[in-house]
PDB file of N, CA and C in Angstrom:
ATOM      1  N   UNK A   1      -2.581  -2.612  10.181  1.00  0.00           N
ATOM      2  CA  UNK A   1      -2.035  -2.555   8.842  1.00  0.00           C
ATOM      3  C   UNK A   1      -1.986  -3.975   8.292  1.00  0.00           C
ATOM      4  N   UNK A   2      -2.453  -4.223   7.022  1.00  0.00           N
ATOM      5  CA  UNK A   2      -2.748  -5.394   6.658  1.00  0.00           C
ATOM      6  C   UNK A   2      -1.080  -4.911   5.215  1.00  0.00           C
ATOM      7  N   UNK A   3      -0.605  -6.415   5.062  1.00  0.00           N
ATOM      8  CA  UNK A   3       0.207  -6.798   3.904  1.00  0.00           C
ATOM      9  C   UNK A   3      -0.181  -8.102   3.420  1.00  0.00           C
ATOM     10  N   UNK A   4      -0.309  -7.418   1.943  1.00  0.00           N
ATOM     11  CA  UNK A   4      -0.911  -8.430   0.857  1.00  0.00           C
ATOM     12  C   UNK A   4       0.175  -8.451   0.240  1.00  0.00           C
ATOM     13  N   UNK A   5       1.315  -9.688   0.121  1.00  0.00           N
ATOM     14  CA  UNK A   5       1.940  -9.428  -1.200  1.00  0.00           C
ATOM     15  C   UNK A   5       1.487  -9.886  -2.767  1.00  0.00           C
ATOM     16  N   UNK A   6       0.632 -10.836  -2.821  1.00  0.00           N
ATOM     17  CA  UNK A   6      -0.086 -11.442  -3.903  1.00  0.00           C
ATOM     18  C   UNK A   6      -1.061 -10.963  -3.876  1.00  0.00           C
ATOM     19  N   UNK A   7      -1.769  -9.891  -4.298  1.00  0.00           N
ATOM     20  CA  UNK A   7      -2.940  -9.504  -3.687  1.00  0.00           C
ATOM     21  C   UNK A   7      -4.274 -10.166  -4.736  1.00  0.00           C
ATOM     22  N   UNK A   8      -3.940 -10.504  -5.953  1.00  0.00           N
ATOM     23  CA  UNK A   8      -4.722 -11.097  -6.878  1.00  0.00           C
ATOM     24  C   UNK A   8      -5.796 -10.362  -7.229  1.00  0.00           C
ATOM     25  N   UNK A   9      -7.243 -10.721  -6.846  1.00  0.00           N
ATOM     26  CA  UNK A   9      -8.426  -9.947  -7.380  1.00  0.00           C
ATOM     27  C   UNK A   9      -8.756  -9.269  -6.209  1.00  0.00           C
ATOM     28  N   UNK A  10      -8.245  -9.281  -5.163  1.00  0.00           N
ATOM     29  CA  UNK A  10      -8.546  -8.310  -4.341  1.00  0.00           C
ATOM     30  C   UNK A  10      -9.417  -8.890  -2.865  1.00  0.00           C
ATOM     31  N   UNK A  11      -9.190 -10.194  -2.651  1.00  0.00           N
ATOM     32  CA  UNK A  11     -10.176 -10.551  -1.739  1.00  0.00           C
ATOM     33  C   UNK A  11      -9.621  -9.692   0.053  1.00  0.00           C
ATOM     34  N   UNK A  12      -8.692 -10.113  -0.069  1.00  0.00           N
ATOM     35  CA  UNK A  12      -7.847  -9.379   1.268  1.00  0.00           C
ATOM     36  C   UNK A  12      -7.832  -8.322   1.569  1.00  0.00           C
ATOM     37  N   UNK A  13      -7.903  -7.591   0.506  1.00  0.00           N
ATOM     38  CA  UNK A  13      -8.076  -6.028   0.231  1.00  0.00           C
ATOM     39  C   UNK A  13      -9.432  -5.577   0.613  1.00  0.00           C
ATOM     40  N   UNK A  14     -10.572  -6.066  -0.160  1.00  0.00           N
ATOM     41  CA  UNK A  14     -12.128  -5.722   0.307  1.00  0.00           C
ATOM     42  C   UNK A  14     -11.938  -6.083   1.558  1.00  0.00           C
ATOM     43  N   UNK A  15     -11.766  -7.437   2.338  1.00  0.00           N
ATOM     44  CA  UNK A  15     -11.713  -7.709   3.476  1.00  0.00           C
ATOM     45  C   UNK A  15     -11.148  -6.907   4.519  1.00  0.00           C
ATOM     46  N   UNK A  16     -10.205  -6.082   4.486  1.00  0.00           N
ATOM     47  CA  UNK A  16      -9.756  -4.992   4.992  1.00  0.00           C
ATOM     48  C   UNK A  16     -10.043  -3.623   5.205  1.00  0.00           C
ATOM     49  N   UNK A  17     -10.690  -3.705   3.893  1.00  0.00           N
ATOM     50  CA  UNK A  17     -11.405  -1.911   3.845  1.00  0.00           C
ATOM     51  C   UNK A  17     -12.964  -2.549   4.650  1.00  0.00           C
ATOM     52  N   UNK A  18     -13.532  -3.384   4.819  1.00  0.00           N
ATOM     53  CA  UNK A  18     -14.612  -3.706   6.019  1.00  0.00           C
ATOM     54  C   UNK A  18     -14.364  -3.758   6.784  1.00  0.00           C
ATOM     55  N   UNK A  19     -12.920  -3.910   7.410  1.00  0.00           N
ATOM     56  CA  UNK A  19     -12.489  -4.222   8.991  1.00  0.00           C
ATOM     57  C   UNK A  19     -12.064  -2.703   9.291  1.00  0.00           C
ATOM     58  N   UNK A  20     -11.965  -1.619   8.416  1.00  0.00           N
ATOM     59  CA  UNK A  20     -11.450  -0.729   8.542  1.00  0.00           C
ATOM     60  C   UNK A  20      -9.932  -0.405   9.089  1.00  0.00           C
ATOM     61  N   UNK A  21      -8.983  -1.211   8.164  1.00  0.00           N
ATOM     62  CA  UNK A  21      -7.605  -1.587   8.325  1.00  0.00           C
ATOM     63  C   UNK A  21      -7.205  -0.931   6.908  1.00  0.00           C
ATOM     64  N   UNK A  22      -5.853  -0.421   7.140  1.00  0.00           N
ATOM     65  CA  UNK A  22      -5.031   0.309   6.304  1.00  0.00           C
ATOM     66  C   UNK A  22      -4.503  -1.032   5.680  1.00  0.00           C
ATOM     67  N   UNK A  23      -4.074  -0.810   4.352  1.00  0.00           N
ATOM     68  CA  UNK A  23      -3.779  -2.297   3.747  1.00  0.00           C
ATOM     69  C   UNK A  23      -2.380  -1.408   2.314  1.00  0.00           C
ATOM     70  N   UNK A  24      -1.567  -2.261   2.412  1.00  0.00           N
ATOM     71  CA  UNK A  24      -0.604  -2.498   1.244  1.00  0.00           C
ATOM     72  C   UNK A  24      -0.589  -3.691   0.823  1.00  0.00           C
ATOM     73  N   UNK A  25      -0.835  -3.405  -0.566  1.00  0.00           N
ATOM     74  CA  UNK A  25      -0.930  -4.675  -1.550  1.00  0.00           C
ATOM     75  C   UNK A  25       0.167  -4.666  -2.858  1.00  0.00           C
ATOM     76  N   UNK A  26       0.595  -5.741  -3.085  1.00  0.00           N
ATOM     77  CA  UNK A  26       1.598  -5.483  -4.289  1.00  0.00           C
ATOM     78  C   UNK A  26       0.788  -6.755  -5.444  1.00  0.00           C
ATOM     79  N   UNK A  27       1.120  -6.631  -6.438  1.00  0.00           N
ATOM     80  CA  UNK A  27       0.518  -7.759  -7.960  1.00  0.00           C
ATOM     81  C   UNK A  27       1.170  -7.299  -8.983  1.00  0.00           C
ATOM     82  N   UNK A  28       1.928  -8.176  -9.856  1.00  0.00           N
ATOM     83  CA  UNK A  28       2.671  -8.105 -10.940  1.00  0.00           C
ATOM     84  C   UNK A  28       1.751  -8.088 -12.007  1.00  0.00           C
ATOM     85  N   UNK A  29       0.926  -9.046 -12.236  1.00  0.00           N
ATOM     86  CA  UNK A  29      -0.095  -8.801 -12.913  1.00  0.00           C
ATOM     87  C   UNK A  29      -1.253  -8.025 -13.605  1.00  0.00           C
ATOM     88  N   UNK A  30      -0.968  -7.516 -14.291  1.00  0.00           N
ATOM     89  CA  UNK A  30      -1.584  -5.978 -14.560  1.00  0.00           C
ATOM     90  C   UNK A  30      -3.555  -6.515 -14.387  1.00  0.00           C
ATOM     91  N   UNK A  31      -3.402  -7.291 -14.888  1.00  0.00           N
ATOM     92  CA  UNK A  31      -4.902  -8.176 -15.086  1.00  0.00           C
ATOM     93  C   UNK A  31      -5.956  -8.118 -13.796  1.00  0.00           C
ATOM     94  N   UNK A  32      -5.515  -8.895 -12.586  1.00  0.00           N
ATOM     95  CA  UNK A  32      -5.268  -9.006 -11.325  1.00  0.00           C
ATOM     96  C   UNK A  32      -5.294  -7.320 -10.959  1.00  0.00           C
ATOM     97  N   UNK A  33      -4.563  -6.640 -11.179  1.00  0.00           N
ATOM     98  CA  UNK A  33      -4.262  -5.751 -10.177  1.00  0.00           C
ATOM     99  C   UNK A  33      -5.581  -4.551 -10.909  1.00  0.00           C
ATOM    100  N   UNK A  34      -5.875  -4.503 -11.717  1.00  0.00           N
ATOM    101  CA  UNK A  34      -7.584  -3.936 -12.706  1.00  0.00           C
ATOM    102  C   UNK A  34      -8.417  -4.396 -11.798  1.00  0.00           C
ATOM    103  N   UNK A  35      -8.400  -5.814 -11.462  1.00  0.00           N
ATOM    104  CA  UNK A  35      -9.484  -6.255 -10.806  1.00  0.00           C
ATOM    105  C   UNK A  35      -9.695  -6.037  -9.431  1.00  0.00           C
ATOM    106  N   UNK A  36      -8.563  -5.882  -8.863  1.00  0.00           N
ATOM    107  CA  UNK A  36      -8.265  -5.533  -7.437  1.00  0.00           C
ATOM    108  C   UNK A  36      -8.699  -3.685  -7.275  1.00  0.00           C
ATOM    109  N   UNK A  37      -8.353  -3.709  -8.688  1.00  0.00           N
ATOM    110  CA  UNK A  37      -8.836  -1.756  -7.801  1.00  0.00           C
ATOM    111  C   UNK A  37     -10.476  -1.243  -8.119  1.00  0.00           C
ATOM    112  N   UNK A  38     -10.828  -2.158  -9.514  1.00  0.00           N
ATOM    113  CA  UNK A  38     -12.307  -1.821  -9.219  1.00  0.00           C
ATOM    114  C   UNK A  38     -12.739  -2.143  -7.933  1.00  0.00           C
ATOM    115  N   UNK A  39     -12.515  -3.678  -7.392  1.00  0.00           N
ATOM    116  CA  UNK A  39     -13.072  -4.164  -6.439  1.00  0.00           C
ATOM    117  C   UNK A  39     -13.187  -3.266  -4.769  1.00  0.00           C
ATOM    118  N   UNK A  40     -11.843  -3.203  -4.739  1.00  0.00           N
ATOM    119  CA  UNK A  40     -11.991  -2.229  -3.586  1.00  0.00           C
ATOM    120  C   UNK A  40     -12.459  -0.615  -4.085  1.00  0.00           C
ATOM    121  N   UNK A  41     -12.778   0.039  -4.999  1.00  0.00           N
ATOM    122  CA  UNK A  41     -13.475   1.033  -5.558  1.00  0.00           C
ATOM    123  C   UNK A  41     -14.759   0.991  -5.050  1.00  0.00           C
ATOM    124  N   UNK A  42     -15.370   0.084  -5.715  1.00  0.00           N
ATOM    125  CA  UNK A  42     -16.761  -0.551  -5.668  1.00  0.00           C
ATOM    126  C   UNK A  42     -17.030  -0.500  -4.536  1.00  0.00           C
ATOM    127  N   UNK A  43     -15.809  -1.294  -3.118  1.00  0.00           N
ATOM    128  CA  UNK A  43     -15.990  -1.412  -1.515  1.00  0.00           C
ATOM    129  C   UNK A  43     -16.252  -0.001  -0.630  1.00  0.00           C
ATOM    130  N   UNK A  44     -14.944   0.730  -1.278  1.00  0.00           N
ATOM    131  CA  UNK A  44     -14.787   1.844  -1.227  1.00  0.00           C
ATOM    132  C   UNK A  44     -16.270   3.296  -0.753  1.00  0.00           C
ATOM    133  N   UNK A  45     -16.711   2.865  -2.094  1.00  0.00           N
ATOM    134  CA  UNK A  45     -17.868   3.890  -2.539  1.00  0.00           C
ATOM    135  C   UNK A  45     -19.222   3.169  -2.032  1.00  0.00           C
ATOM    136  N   UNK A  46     -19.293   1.918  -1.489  1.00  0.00           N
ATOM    137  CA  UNK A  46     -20.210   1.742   0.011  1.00  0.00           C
ATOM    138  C   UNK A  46     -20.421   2.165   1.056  1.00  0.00           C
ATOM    139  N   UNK A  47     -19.138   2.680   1.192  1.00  0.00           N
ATOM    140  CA  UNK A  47     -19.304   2.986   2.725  1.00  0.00           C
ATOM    141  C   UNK A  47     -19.407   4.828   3.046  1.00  0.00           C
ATOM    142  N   UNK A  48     -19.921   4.993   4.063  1.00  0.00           N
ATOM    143  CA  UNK A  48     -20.141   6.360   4.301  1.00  0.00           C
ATOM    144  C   UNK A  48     -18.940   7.686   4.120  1.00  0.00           C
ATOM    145  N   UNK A  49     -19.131   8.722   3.231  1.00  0.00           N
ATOM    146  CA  UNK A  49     -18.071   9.676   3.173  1.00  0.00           C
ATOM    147  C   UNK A  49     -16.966   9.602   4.316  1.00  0.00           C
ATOM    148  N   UNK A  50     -18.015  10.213   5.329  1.00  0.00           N
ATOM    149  CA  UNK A  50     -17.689  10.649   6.240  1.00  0.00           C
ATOM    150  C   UNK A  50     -18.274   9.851   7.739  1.00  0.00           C
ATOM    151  N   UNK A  51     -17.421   9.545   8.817  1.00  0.00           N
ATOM    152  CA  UNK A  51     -18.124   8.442   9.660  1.00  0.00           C
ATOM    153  C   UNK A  51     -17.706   9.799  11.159  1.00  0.00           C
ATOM    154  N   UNK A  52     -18.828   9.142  11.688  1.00  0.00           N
ATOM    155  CA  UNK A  52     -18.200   9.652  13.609  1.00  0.00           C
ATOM    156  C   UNK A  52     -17.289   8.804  13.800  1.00  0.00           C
ATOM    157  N   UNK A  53     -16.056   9.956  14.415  1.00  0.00           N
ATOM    158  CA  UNK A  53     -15.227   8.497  15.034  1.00  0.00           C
ATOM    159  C   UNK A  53     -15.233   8.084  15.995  1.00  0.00           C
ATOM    160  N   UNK A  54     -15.036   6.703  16.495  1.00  0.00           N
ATOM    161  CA  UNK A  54     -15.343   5.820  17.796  1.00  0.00           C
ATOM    162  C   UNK A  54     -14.187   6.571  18.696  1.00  0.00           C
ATOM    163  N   UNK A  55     -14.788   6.916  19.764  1.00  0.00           N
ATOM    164  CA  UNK A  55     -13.687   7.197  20.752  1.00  0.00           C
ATOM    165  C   UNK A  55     -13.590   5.633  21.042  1.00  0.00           C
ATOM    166  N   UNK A  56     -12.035   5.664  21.162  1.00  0.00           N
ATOM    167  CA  UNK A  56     -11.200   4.517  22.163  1.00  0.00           C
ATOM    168  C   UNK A  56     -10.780   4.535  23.269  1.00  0.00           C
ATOM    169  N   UNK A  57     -10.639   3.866  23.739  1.00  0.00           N
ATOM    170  CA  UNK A  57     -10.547   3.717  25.317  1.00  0.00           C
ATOM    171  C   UNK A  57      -8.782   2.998  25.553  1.00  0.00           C
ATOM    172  N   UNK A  58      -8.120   3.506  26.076  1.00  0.00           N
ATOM    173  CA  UNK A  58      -6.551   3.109  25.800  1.00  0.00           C
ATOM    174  C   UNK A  58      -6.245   2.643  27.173  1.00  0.00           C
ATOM    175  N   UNK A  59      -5.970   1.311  27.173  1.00  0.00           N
ATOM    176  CA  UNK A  59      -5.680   1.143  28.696  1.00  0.00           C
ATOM    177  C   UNK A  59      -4.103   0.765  28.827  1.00  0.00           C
ATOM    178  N   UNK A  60      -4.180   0.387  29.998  1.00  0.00           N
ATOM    179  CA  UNK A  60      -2.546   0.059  30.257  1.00  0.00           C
ATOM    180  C   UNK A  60      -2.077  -0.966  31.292  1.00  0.00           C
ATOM    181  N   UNK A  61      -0.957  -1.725  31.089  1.00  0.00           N
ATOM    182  CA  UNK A  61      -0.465  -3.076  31.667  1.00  0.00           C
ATOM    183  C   UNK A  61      -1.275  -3.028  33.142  1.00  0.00           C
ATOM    184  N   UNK A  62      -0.340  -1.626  34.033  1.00  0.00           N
ATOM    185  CA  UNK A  62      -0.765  -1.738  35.184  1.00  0.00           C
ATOM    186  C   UNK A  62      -1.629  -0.359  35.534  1.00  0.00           C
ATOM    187  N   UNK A  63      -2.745  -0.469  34.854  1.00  0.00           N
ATOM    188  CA  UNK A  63      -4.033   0.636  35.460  1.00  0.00           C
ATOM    189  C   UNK A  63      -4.730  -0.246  36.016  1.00  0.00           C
ATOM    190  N   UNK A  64      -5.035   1.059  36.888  1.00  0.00           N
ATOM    191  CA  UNK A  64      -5.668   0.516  38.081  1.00  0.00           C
ATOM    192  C   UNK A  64      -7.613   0.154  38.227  1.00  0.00           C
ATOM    193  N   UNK A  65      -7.706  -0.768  38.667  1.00  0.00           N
ATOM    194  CA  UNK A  65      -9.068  -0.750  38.653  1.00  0.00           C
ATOM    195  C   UNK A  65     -10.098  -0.421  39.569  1.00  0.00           C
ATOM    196  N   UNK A  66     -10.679   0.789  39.425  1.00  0.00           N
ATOM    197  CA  UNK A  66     -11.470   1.219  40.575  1.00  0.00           C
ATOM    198  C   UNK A  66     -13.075   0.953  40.003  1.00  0.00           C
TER     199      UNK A  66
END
């Protein structure tokens, strides 16, 4: 989870929707915050509908290694 509190034109934001990270952003700026949602829109509508998801592999402090 990414927190933007200045989020401005959106650089942190695109940067996030590529890392594939959930992101909250806040901007007072109505100006700024136009620009921030085309931008990640635009990021948005790059990337595939629908993706396979990566299985993960979850390990733990003390698993064992065979």
């Amino acid at each position: 989870m990414v927190l933007d509190p200045f989020v401005g034109s959106g650089t942190v934001a695109v940067a996030a929707i590529r890392m594939q990270r959930r992101i909250v952003a806040c901007e007072l700026e109505r100006k700024y915050f136009d620009i921030a949602v085309k931008r990640c829109k635009d990021e948005l509508g790059r990337l595939p509908l629908i993706e396979k998801p990566q299985k993960l592999r979850q390990s733990t402090l003390f698993e064992s290694e065979e």
